[in-house]
Protein backbone atom coordinates (compact mmCIF):
# COMPACT_ATOMS: atom_id res chain seq x y z
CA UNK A 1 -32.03 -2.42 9.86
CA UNK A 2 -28.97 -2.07 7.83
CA UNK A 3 -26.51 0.56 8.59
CA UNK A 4 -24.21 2.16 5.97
CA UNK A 5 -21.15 3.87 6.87
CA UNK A 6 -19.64 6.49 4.75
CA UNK A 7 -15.79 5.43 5.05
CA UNK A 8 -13.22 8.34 4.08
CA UNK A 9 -15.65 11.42 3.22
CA UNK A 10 -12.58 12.48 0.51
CA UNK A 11 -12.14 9.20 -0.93
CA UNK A 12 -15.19 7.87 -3.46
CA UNK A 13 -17.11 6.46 -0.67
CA UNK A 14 -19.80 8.91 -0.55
CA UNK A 15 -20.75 8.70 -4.46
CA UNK A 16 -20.57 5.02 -4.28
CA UNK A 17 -23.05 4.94 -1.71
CA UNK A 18 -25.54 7.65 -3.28
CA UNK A 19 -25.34 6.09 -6.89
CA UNK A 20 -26.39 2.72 -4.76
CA UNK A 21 -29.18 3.97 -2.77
CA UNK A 22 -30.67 5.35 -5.94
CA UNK A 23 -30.36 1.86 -7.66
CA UNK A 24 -32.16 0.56 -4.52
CA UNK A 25 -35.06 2.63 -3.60
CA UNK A 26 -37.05 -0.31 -2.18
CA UNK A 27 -34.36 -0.75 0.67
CA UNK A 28 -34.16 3.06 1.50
CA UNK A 29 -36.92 2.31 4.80
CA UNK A 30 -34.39 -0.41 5.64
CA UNK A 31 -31.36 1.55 5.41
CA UNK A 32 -29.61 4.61 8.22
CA UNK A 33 -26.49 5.67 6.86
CA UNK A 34 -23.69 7.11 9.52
CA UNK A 35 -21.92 10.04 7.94
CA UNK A 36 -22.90 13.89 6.84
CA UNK A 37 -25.52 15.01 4.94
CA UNK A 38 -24.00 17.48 3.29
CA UNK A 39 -21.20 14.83 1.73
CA UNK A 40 -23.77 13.14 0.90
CA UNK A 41 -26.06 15.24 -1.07
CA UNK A 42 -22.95 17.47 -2.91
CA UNK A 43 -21.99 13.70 -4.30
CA UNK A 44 -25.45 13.44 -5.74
CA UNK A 45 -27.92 11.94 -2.94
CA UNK A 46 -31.42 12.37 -3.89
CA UNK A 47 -33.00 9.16 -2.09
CA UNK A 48 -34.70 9.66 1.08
CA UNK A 49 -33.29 7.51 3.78
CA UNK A 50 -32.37 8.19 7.07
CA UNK A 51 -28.81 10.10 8.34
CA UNK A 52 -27.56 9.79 11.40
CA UNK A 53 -25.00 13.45 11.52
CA UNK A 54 -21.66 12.34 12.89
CA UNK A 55 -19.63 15.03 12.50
CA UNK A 56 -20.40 17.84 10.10
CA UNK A 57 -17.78 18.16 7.92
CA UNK A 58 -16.98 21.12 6.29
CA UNK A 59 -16.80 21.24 2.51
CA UNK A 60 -13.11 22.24 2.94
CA UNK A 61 -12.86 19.22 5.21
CA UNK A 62 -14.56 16.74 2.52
CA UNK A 63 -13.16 17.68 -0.55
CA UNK A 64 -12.68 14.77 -2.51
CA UNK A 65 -9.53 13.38 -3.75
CA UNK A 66 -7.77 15.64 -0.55
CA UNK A 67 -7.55 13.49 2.58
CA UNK A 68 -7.20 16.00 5.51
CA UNK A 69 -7.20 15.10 9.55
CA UNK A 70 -10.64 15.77 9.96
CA UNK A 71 -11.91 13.49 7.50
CA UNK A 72 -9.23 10.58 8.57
CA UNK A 73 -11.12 11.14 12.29
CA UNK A 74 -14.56 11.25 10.39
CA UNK A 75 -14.57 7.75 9.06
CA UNK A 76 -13.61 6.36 12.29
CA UNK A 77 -16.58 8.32 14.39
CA UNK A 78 -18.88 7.11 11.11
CA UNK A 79 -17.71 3.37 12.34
CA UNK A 80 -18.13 3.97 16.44
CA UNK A 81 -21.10 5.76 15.63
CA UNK A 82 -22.40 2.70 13.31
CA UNK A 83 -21.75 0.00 16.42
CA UNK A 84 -23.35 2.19 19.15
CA UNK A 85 -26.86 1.33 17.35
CA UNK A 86 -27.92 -1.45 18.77
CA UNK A 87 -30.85 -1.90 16.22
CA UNK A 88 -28.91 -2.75 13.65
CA UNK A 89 -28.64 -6.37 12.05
CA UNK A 90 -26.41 -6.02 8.89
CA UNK A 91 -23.97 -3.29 8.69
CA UNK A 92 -22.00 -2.16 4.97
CA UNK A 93 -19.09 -0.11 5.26
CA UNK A 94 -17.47 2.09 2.57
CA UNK A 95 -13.53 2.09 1.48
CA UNK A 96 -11.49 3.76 4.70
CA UNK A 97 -8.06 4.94 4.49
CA UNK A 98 -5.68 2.59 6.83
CA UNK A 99 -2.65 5.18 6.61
CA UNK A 100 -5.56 8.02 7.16
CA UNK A 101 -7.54 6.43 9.83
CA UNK A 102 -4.14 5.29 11.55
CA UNK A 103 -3.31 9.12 11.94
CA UNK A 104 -6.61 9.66 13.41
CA UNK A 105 -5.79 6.49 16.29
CA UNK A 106 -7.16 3.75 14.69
CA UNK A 107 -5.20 0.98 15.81
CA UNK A 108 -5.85 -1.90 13.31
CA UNK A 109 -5.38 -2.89 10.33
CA UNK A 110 -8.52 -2.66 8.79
CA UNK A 111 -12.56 -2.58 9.14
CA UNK A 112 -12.64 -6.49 10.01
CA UNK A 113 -10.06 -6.59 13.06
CA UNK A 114 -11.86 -3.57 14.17
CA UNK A 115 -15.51 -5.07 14.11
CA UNK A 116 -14.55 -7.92 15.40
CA UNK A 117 -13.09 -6.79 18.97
CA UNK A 118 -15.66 -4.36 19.17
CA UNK A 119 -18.31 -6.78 18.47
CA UNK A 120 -16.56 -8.89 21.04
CA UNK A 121 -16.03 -11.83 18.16
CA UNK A 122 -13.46 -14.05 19.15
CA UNK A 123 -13.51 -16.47 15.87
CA UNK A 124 -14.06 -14.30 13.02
CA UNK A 125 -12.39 -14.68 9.45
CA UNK A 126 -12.55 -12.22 6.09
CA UNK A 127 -14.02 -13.71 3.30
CA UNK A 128 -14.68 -12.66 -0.52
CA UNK A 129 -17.84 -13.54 -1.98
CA UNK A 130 -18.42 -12.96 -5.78
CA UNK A 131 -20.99 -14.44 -8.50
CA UNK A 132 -17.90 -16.95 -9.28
CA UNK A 133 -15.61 -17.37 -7.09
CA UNK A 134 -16.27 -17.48 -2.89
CA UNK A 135 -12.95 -17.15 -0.98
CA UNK A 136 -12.09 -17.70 3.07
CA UNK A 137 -9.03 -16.52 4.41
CA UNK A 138 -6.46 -17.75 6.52
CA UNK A 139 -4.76 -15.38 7.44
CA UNK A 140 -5.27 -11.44 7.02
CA UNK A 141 -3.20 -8.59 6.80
CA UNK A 142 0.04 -10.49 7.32
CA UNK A 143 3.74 -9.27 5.31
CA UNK A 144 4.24 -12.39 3.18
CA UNK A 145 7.34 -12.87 4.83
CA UNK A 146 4.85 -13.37 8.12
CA UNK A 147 2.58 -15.87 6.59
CA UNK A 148 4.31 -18.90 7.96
CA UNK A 149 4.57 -18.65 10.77
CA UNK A 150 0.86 -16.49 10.94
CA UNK A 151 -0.64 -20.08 9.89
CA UNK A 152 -1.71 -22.65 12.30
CA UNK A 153 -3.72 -25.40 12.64
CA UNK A 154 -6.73 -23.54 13.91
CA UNK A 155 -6.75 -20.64 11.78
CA UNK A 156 -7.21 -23.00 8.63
CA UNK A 157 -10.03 -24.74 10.72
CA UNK A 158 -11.64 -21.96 11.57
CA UNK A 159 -11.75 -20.57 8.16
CA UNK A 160 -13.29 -24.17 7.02
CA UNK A 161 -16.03 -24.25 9.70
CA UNK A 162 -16.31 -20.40 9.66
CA UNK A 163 -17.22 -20.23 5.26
CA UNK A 164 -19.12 -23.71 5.19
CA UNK A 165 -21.36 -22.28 8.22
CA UNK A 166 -22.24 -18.83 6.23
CA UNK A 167 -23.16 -20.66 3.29
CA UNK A 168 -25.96 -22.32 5.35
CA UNK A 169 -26.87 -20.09 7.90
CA UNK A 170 -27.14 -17.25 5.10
CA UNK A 171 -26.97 -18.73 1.47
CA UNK A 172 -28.90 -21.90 2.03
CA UNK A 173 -26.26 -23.91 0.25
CA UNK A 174 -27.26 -27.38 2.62
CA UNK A 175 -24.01 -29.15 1.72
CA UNK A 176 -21.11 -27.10 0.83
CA UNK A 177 -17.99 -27.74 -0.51
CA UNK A 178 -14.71 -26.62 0.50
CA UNK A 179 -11.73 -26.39 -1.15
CA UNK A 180 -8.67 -25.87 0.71
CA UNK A 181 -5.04 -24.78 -1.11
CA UNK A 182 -2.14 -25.73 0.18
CA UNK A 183 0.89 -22.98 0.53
CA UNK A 184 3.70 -24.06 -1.63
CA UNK A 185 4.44 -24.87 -5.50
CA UNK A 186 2.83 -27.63 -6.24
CA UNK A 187 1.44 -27.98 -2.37
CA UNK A 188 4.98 -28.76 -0.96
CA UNK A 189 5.30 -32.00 -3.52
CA UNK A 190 5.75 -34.04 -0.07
CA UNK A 191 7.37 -31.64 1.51
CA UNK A 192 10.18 -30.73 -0.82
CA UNK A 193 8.99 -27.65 -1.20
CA UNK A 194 7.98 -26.51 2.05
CA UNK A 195 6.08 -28.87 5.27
CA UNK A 196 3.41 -26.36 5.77
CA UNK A 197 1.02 -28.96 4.11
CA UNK A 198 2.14 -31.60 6.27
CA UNK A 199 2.16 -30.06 9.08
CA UNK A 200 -0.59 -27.34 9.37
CA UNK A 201 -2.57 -27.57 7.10
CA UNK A 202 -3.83 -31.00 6.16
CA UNK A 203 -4.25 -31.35 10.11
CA UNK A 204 -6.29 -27.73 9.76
CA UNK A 205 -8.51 -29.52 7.26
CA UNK A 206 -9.09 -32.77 9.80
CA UNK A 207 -9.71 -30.00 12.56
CA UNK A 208 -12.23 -28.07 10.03
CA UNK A 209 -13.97 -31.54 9.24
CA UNK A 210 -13.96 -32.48 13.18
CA UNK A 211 -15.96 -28.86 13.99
CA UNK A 212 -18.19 -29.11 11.02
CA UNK A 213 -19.46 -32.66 12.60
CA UNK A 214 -19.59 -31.72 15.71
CA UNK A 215 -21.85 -28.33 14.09
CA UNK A 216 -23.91 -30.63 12.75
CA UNK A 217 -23.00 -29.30 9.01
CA UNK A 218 -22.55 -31.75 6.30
CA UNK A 219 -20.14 -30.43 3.52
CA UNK A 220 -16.74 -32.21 2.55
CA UNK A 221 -14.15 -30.08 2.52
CA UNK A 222 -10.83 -31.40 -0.16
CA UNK A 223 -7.17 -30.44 0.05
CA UNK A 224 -4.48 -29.19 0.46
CA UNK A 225 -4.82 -28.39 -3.42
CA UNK A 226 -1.67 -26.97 -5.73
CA UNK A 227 -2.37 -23.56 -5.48
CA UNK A 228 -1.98 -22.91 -9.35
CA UNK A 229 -4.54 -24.98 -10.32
CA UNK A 230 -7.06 -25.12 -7.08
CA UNK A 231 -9.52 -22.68 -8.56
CA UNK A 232 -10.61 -24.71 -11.01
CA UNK A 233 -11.53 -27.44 -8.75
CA UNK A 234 -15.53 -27.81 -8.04
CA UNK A 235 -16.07 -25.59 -4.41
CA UNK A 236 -19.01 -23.69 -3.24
CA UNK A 237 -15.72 -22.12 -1.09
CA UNK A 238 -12.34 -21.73 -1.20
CA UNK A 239 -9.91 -21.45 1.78
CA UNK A 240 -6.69 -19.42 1.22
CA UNK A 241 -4.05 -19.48 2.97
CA UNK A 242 -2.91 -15.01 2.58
CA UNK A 243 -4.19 -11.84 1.04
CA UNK A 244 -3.09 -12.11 -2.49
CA UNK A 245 -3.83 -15.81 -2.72
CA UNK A 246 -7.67 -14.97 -2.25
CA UNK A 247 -7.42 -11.50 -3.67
CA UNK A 248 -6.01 -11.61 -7.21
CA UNK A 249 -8.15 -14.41 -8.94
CA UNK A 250 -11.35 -12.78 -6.85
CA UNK A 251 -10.35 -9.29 -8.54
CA UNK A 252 -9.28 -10.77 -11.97
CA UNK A 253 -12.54 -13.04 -12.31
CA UNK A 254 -15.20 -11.01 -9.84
CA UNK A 255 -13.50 -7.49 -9.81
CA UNK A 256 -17.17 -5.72 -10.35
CA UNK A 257 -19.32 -7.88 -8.31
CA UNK A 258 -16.98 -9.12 -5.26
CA UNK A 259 -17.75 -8.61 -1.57
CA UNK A 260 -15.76 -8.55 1.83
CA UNK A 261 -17.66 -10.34 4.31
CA UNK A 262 -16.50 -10.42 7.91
CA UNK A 263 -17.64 -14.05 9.17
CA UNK A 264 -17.83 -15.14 12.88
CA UNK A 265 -19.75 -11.74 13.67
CA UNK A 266 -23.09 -11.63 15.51
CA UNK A 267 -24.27 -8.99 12.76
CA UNK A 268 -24.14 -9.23 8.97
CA UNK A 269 -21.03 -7.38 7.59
CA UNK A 270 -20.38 -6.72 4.02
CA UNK A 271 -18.20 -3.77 2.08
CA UNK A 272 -16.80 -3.66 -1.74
CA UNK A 273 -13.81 -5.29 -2.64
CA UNK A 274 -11.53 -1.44 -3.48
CA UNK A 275 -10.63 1.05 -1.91
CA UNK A 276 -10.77 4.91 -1.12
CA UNK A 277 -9.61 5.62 -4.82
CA UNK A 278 -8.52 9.33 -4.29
CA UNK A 279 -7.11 9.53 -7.53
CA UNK A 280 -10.71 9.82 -9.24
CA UNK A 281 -13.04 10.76 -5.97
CA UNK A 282 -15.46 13.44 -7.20
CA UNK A 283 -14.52 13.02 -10.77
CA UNK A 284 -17.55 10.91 -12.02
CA UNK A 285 -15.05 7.93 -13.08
CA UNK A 286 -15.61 5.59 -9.91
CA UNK A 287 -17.83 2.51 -10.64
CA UNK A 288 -20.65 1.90 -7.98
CA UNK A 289 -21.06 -1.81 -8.70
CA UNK A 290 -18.59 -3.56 -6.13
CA UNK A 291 -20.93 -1.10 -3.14
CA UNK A 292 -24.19 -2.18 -4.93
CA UNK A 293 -23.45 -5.83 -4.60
CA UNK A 294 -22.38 -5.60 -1.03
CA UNK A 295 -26.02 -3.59 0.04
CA UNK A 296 -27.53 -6.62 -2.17
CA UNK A 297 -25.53 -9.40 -0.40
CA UNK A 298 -26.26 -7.68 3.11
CA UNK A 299 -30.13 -7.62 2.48
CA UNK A 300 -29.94 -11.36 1.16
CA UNK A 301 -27.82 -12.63 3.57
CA UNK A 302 -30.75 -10.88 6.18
């Protein structure tokens, strides 16, 4: 079973997720979506498929494009509600609002830090995944100023072994390759520029290598690469070291078709690459494609 969760019932999440469902009628007896029915259906659902009623928003509550504190507590009961059912094996979660669900007493920094303490998953990384380009990260949801000192030796193994075991668990790619960037211009040029390559992460990549043996998972994994001109080396994966590393070449190259994917958890989690987009919920401007390829990658990844 896959389970869907609404995210912020004011943001475009619940169009998103109707325009999908309708693209994708042959997964609808596969599908139970945690939110309200009445969101739902006022932004257009006409698919059958099962609801699980979280909270019963009021239209007042839901209006879209108007964040209010009942929806910023509705897309974290849509998410509690989502990992209370045991049955399910993949779950896809719609844009939240982190200032929103923050107010409501959501104390992390996003969907993947969240799953993976309540899904009691101590290794778990947050990857991109897009026709193109597949990206691993480092580190999270760290101030660029944090970075640094955020990066260690097992964090850049962990995202090695963590993406090269998802592509053959789930996308059957038997030996993958990983490309790992370095941090600095030109991948500290020795150390002029910065040690970080020295001293993290070219021992992360002999720690990543020394895990996928022991795994049992062939792959070779290169690096640390310059950073400027690492995406154009040959990878199944890329490791990056922070957020905008990953994030800007995924969204420049990918934007449409990229997925988040939470690895390291003992369910299938995927969610598009945007967010809650108040500025056109309700209007008929937001694009579904991002949510569609994250149901799709959920399903295949089954």
């Amino acid at each position: 079973m896959i389970g869907i969760t609404l995210g912020d019932p004011s943001g475009i999440g619940p169009e998103i997720v109707a325009r999908s469902l309708a693209e994708r009628p042959e997964l609808a007896s596969r599908v139970r979506v945690f939110g309200d029915r009445g969101v739902l259906e006022r932004s257009g659902l006409r698919t059958p498929v099962d609801i699980v009623e979280v909270t019963r928003l009021s239209v007042e509550d839901s209006h879209p494009g108007r964040p209010t504190a009942a929806g910023a507590a509705a897309q974290v009961a849509y998410l509690e509600a989502a990992l209370s059912d045991r049955s399910l094996q993949a779950l896809v979660t719609a844009p939240i609002s982190k200032t929103q669900a923050r107010a409501a007493g959501f104390d992390f920094p996003g969907h993947t830090e969240f799953l993976a303490e309540r899904l009691g998953a101590p290794e778990h990384a947050m990857a991109f995944f897009g026709p193109t380009l597949r990206v691993v990260l480092a580190t999270i949801h760290l101030p660029l100023a944090a970075v640094p000192l955020g990066l260690t030796v097992e964090s850049v193994a962990r995202a090695i072994f963590l993406g090269a075991q998802a592509l053959v668990r789930h996308l059957r790619i038997a030996r993958p390759r990983i490309g790992v960037l370095g941090l600095n211009p030109h991948a500290g040029e020795g150390g002029l520029f910065g040690r970080e390559e020295l001293e993290v992460i070219a021992p992360g990549i002999e720690a990543g290598r020394a895990r996928l043996a022991a795994a049992g998972i062939p792959g070779t994994v290169s690096g640390p690469l310059v950073p400027d001109a690492a995406y154009r080396t040959p990878a199944d994966v890329f490791v990056a070291m922070y957020h905008d590393q990953a994030l800007i070449p995924v969204k420049l190259i990918d934007f449409e078709a990229a997925v988040n994917v939470t690895l390291g958890l003992p369910i299938v989690r995927t969610s598009p690459d945007h967010g809650v987009a108040y500025d056109i919920a309700g209007t008929g401007l937001a694009r579904h494609g991002s949510f569609l390829a994250a149901l799709d990658l959920a399903a295949k990844m089954l």
